[in-house]
C-alpha atoms as a PDB file:
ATOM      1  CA  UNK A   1       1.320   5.348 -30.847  1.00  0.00           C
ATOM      2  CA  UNK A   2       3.843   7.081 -28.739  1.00  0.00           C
ATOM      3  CA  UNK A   3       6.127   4.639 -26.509  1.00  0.00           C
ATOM      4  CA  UNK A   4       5.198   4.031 -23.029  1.00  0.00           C
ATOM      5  CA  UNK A   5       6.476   6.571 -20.742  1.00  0.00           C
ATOM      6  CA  UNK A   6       8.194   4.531 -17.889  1.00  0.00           C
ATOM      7  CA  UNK A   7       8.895   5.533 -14.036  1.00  0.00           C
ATOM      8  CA  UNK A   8      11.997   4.190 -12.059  1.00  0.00           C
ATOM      9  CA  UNK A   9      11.111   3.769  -8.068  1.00  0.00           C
ATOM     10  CA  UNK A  10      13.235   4.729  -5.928  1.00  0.00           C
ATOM     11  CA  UNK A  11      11.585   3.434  -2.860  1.00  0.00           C
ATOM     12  CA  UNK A  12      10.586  -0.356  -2.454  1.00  0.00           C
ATOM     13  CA  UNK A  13       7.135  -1.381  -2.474  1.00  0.00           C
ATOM     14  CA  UNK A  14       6.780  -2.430   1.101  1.00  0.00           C
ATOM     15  CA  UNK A  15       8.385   1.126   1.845  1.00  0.00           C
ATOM     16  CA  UNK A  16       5.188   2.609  -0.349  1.00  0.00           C
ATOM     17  CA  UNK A  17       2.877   0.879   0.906  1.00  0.00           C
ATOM     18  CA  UNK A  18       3.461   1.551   4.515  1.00  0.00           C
ATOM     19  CA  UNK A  19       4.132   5.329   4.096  1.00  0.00           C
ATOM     20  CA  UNK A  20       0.501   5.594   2.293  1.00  0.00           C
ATOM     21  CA  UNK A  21      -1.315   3.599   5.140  1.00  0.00           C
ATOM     22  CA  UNK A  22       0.400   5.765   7.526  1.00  0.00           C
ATOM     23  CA  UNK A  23      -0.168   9.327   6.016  1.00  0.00           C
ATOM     24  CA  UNK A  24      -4.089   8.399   4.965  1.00  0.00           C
ATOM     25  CA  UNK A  25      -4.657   6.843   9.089  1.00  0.00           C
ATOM     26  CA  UNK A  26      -2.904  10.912  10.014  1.00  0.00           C
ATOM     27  CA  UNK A  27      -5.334  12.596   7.887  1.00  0.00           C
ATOM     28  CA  UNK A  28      -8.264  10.197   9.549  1.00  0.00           C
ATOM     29  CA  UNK A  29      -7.543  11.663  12.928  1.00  0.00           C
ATOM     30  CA  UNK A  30      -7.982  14.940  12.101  1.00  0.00           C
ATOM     31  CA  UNK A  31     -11.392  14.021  11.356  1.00  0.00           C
ATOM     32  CA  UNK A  32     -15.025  14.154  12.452  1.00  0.00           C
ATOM     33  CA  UNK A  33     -16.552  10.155  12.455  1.00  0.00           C
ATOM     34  CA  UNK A  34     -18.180  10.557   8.804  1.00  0.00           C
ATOM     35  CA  UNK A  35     -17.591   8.899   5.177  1.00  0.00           C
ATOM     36  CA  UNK A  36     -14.509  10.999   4.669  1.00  0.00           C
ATOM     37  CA  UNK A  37     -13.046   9.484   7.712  1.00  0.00           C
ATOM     38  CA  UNK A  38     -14.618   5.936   6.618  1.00  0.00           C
ATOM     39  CA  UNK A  39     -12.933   6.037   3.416  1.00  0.00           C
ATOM     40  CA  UNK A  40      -9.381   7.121   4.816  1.00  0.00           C
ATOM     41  CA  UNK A  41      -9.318   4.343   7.261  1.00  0.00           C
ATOM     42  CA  UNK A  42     -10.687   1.630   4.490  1.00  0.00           C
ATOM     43  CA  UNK A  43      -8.050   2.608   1.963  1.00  0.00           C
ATOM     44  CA  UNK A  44      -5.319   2.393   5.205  1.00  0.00           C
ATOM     45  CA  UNK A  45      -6.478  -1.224   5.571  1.00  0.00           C
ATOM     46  CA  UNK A  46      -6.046  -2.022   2.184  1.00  0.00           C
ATOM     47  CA  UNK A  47      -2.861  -0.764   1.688  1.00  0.00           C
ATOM     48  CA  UNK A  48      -2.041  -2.622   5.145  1.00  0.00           C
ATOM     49  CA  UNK A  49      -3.153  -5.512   2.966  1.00  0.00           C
ATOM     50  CA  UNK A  50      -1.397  -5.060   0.249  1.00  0.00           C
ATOM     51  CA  UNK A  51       1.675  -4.996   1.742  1.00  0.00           C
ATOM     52  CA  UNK A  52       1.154  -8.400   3.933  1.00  0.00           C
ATOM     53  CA  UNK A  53       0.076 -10.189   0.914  1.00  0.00           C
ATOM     54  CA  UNK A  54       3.290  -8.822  -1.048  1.00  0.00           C
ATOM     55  CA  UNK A  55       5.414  -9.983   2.244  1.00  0.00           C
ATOM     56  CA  UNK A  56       3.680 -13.570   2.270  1.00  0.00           C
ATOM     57  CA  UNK A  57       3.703 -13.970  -1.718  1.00  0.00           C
ATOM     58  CA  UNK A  58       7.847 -12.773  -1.765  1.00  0.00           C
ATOM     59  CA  UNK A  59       8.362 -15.545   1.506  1.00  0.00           C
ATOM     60  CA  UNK A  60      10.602 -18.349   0.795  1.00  0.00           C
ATOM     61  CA  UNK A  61       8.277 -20.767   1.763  1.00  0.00           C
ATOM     62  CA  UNK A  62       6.765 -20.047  -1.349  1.00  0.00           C
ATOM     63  CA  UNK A  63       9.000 -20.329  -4.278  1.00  0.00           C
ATOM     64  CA  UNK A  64       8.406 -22.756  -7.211  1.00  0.00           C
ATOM     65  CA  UNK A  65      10.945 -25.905  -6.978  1.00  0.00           C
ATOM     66  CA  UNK A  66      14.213 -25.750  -9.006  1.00  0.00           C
END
C-alpha cells in the first residue's frame, strides 16, 4: 500500500471554516428561493457550527486537570 499522502494547512481551522460559510451564504444570494439555495444556506449553518463547537471544545474552561 502506498504511504498516506499528507497536506500541511496553512490557514487555521476557525479561519476555514468561516471563509466557507461566508463564500457558500454569497453564492445563496445570487439565488432564486429553491433547494439549491436551501442547501447553500444549510451547509453555511453547519460550518457556522462547526466552528463554535471547535471555539467552545479549544476554551479553557474545558481542559482536563493536570
Amino acid at each position: 500500500m502506498p504511504p498516506r499522502r499528507r497536506f500541511k494547512q496553512v490557514e487555521t481551522l476557525e479561519y476555514r471554516l468561516t471563509a466557507e460559510a461566508a463564500n457558500l451564504r454569497k453564492q445563496a444570494e445570487g439565488l432564486a428561493p429553491g433547494v439549491r439555495r436551501d442547501e447553500l444556506l444549510r451547509k453555511a449553518r453547519q460550518a457556522e457550527t462547526a466552528f463554535q463547537m471547535n471555539d467552545w471544545l479549544s476554551s479553557p474552561g474545558l481542559q482536563p486537570p493536570k
